[in-house]
Protein backbone atom coordinates (compact mmCIF):
# COMPACT_ATOMS: atom_id res chain seq x y z
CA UNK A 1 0.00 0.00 0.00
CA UNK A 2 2.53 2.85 -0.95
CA UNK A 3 4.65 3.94 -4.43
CA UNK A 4 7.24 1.01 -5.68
CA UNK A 5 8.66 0.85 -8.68
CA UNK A 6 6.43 0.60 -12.23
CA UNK A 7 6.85 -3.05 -14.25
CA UNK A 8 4.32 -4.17 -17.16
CA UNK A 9 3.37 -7.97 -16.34
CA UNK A 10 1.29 -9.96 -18.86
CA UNK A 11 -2.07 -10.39 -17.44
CA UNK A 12 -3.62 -14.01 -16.76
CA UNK A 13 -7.84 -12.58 -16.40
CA UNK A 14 -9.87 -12.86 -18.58
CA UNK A 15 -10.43 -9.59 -20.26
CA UNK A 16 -13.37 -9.56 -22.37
CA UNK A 17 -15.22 -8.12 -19.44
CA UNK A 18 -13.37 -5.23 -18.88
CA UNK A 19 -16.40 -2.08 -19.07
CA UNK A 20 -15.94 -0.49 -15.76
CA UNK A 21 -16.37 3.34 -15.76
CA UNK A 22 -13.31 4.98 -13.66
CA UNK A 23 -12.72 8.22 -12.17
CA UNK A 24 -8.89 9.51 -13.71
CA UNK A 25 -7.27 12.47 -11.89
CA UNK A 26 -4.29 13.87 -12.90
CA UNK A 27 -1.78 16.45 -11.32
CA UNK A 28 1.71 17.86 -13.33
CA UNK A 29 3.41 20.64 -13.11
CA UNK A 30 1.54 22.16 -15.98
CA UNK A 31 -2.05 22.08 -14.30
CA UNK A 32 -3.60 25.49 -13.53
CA UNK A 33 -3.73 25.63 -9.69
CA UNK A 34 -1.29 22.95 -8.66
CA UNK A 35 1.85 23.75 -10.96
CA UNK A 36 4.29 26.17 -8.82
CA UNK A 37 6.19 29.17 -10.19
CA UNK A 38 5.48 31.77 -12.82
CA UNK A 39 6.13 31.76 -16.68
CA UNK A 40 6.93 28.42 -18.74
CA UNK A 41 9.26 26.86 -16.33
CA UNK A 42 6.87 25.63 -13.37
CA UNK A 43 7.68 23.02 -11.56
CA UNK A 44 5.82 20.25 -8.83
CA UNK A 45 8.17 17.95 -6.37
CA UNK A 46 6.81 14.86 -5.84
CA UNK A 47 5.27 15.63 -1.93
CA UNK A 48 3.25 18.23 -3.48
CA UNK A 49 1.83 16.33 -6.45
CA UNK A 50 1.38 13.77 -3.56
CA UNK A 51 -0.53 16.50 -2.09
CA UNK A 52 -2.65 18.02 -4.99
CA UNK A 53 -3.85 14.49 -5.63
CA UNK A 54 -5.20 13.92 -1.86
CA UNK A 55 -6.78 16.87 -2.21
CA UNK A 56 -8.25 16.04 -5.79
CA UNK A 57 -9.55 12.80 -4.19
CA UNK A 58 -11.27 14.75 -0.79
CA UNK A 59 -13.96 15.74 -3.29
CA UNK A 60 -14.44 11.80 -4.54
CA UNK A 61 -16.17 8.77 -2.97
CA UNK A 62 -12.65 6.64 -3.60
CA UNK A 63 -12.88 3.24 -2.79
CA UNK A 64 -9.57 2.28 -4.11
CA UNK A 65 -6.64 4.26 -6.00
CA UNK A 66 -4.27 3.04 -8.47
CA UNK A 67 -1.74 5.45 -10.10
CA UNK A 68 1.18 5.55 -11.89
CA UNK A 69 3.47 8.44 -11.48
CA UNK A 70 6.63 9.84 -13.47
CA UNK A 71 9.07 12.45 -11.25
CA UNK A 72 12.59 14.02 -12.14
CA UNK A 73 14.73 16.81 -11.71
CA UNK A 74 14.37 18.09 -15.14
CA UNK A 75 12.29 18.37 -18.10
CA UNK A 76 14.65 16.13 -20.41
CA UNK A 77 14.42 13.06 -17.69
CA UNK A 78 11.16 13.48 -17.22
CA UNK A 79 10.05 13.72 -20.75
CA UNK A 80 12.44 10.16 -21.07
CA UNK A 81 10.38 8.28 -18.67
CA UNK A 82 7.27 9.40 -19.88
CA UNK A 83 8.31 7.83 -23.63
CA UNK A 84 9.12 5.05 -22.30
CA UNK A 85 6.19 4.26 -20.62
CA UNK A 86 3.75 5.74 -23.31
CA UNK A 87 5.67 3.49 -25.85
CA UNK A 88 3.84 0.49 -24.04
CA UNK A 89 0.78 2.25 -23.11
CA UNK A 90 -0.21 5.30 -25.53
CA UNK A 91 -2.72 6.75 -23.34
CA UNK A 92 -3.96 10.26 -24.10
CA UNK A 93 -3.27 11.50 -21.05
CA UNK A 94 0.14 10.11 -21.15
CA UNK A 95 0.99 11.51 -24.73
CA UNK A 96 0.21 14.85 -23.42
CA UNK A 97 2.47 14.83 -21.25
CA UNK A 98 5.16 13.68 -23.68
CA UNK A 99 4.38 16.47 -25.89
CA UNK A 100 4.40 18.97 -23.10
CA UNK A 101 8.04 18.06 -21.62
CA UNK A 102 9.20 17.74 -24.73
CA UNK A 103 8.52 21.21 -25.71
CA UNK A 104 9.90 22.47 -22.62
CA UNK A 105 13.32 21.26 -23.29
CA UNK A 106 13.54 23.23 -26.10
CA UNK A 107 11.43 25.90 -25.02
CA UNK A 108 13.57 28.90 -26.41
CA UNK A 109 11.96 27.61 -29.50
CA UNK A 110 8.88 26.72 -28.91
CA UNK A 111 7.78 29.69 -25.83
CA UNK A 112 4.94 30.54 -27.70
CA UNK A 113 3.85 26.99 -28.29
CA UNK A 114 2.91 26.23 -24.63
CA UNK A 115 -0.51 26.11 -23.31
CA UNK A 116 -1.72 25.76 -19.35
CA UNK A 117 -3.30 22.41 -18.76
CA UNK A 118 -6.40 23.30 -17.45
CA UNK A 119 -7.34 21.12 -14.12
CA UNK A 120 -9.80 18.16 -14.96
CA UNK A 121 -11.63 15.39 -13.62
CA UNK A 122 -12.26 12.72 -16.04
CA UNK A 123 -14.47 9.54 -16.17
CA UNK A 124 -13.44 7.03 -18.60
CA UNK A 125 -13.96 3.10 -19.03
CA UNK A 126 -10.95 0.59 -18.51
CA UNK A 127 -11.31 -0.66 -22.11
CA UNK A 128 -10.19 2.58 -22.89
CA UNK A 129 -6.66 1.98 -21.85
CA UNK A 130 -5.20 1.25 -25.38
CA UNK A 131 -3.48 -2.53 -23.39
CA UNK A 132 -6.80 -3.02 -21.80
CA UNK A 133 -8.91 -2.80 -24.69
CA UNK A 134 -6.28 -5.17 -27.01
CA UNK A 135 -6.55 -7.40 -24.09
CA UNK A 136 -10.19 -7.44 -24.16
CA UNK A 137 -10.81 -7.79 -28.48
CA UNK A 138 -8.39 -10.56 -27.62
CA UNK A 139 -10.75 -12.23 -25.26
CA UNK A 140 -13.89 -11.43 -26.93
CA UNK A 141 -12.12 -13.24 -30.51
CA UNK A 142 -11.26 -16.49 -28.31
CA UNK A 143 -14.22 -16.66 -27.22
CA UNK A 144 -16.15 -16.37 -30.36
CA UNK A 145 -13.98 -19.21 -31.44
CA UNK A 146 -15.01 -21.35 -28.86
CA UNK A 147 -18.89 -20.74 -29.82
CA UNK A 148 -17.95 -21.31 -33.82
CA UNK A 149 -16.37 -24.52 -32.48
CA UNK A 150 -19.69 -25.53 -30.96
CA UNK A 151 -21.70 -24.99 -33.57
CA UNK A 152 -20.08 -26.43 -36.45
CA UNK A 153 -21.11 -29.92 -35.78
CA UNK A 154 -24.76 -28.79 -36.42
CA UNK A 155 -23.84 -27.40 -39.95
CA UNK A 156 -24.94 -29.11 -43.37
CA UNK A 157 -22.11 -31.02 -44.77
CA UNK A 158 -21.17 -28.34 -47.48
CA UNK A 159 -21.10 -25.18 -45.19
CA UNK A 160 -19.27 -27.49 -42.52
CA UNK A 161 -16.31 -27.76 -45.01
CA UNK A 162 -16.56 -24.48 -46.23
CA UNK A 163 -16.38 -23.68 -42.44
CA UNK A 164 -13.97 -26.07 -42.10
CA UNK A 165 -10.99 -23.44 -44.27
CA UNK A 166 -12.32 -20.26 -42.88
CA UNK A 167 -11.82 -21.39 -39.52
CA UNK A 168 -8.32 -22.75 -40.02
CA UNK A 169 -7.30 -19.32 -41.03
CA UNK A 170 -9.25 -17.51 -38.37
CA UNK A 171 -8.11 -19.93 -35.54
CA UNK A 172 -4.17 -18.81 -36.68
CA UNK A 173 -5.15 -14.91 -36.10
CA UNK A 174 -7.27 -15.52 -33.10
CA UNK A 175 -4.56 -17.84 -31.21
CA UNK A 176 -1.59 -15.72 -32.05
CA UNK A 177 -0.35 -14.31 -29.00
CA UNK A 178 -0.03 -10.73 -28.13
CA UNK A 179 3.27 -9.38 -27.02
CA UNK A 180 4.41 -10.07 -23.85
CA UNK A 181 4.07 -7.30 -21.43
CA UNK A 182 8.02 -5.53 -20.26
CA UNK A 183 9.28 -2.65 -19.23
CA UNK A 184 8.17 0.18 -17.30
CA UNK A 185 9.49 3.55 -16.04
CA UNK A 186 8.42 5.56 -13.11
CA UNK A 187 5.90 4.50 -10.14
CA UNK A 188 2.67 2.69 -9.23
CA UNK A 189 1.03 2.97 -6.03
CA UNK A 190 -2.24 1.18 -5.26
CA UNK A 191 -4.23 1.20 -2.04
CA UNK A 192 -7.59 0.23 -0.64
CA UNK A 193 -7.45 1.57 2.49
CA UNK A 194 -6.09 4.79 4.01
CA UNK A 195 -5.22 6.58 0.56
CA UNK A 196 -4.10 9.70 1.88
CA UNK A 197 -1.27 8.02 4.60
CA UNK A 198 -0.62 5.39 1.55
CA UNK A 199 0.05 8.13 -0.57
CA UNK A 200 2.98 9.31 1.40
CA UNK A 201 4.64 6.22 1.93
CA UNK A 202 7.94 5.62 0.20
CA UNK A 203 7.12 8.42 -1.44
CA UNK A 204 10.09 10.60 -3.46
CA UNK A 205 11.33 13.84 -2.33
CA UNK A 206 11.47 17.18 -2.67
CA UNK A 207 14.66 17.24 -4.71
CA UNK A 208 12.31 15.72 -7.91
CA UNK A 209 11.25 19.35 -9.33
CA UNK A 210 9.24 17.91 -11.94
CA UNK A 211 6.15 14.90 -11.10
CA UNK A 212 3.36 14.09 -13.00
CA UNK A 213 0.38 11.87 -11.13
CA UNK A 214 -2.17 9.94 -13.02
CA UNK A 215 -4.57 7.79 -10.58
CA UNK A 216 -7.58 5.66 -11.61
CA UNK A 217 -10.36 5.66 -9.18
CA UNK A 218 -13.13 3.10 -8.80
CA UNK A 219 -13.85 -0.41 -6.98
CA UNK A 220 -11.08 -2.84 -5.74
CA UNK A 221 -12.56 -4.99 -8.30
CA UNK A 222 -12.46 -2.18 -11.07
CA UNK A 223 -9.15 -1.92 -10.67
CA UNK A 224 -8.16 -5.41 -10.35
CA UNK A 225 -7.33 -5.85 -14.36
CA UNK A 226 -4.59 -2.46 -13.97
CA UNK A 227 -3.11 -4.27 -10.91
CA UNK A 228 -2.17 -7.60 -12.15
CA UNK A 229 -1.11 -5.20 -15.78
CA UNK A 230 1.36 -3.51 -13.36
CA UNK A 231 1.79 -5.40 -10.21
């Protein structure tokens, strides 16, 4: 129940379930009334974003909170960790933030380019999560493949072996795996329990200038597909 480090796993559920709406919060040091300092060059240490986020979640009924979080000293560290991890899961939110950092490191050339995140609280569903939803057409295709396999014994003879090709070719897309989950960068925190203390264990310090929070915020079982994705 506190931050440790971020590593994709492969998950074992079954996802063709996977429609749960969540609540997704974010904090960086771009967001109109969290980010610190004037101009371009705002920053956020990690405590604070820490912070922001508890008080972001005061105003929700938060059974359980999952997050990942990205924190460094500097805009070109920070804008590596965040391609890193956006190379495995393209969110939105995530590619923002890629976009933003990178445009700060060369922000002599690109000042007028900048624009204020605006603070946001955003409902979206799990399948949603470019990973998740893979996950879950994967599912949905096996299982579609199980019914065909059911039914073909009460085919005519003719559309039986008809069936018979068609499904040799479909069973070679369906049962192809999908890549096996690696990597990571940054951290993941989950917790079920006190959220705000949980929050602040093992958490970084102030010496990381520049941290960038996004937590998912449902049901212990709504977030049980993002836990076993990055246990």
């Amino acid at each position: 129940m506190s931050w440790s480090q971020l590593a994709f796993s492969t998950p074992a559920s079954d996802a063709s379930g996977l429609n749960q709406s969540l609540t997704v919060l974010s904090v960086t040091p771009w967001t109109h009334g969290i980010k610190e300092g004037q101009g371009e060059h705002t920053v956020l240490s990690f405590p604070n974003a820490v912070n922001a986020l508890i008080n972001k979640l005061s105003f929700q009924s938060a059974g359980a909170v999952f997050a990942i979080a990205v924190y460094a000293a500097n805009a070109s560290d920070l804008a590596s960790q965040i391609k890193t991890l956006t190379s495995i899961l393209p969110m939105k939110q995530l590619l923002q933030w890629q976009r933003h950092a990178t445009k700060l490191i060369t922000l002599e050339n690109n000042k007028f380019d900048l624009v204020e995140s605006s603070e946001e609280i955003n409902s979206m569903a799990i399948n949603a999560i470019p990973e998740v939803k893979t996950r879950m057409k994967k599912a949905i295709s096996q299982a579609a493949l199980t019914s065909a396999a059911a039914l073909a014994g009460e085919d005519p003879l003719a559309n039986l072996n008809a069936f018979g090709v068609n499904k040799t070719a479909h069973d070679v897309v369906v049962n192809a795996a999908l890549p096996a989950l690696v990597g990571g960068a940054g951290l993941r925190f989950y917790s079920e329990g006190d959220i705000s203390t949980d929050l602040k264990i093992n958490s970084p310090g102030h010496e990381y200038t520049q941290t960038a929070i996004l937590a998912f915020v449902g049901s212990s079982a709504d977030l049980a597909y993002l836990k076993e994705m990055m246990p």
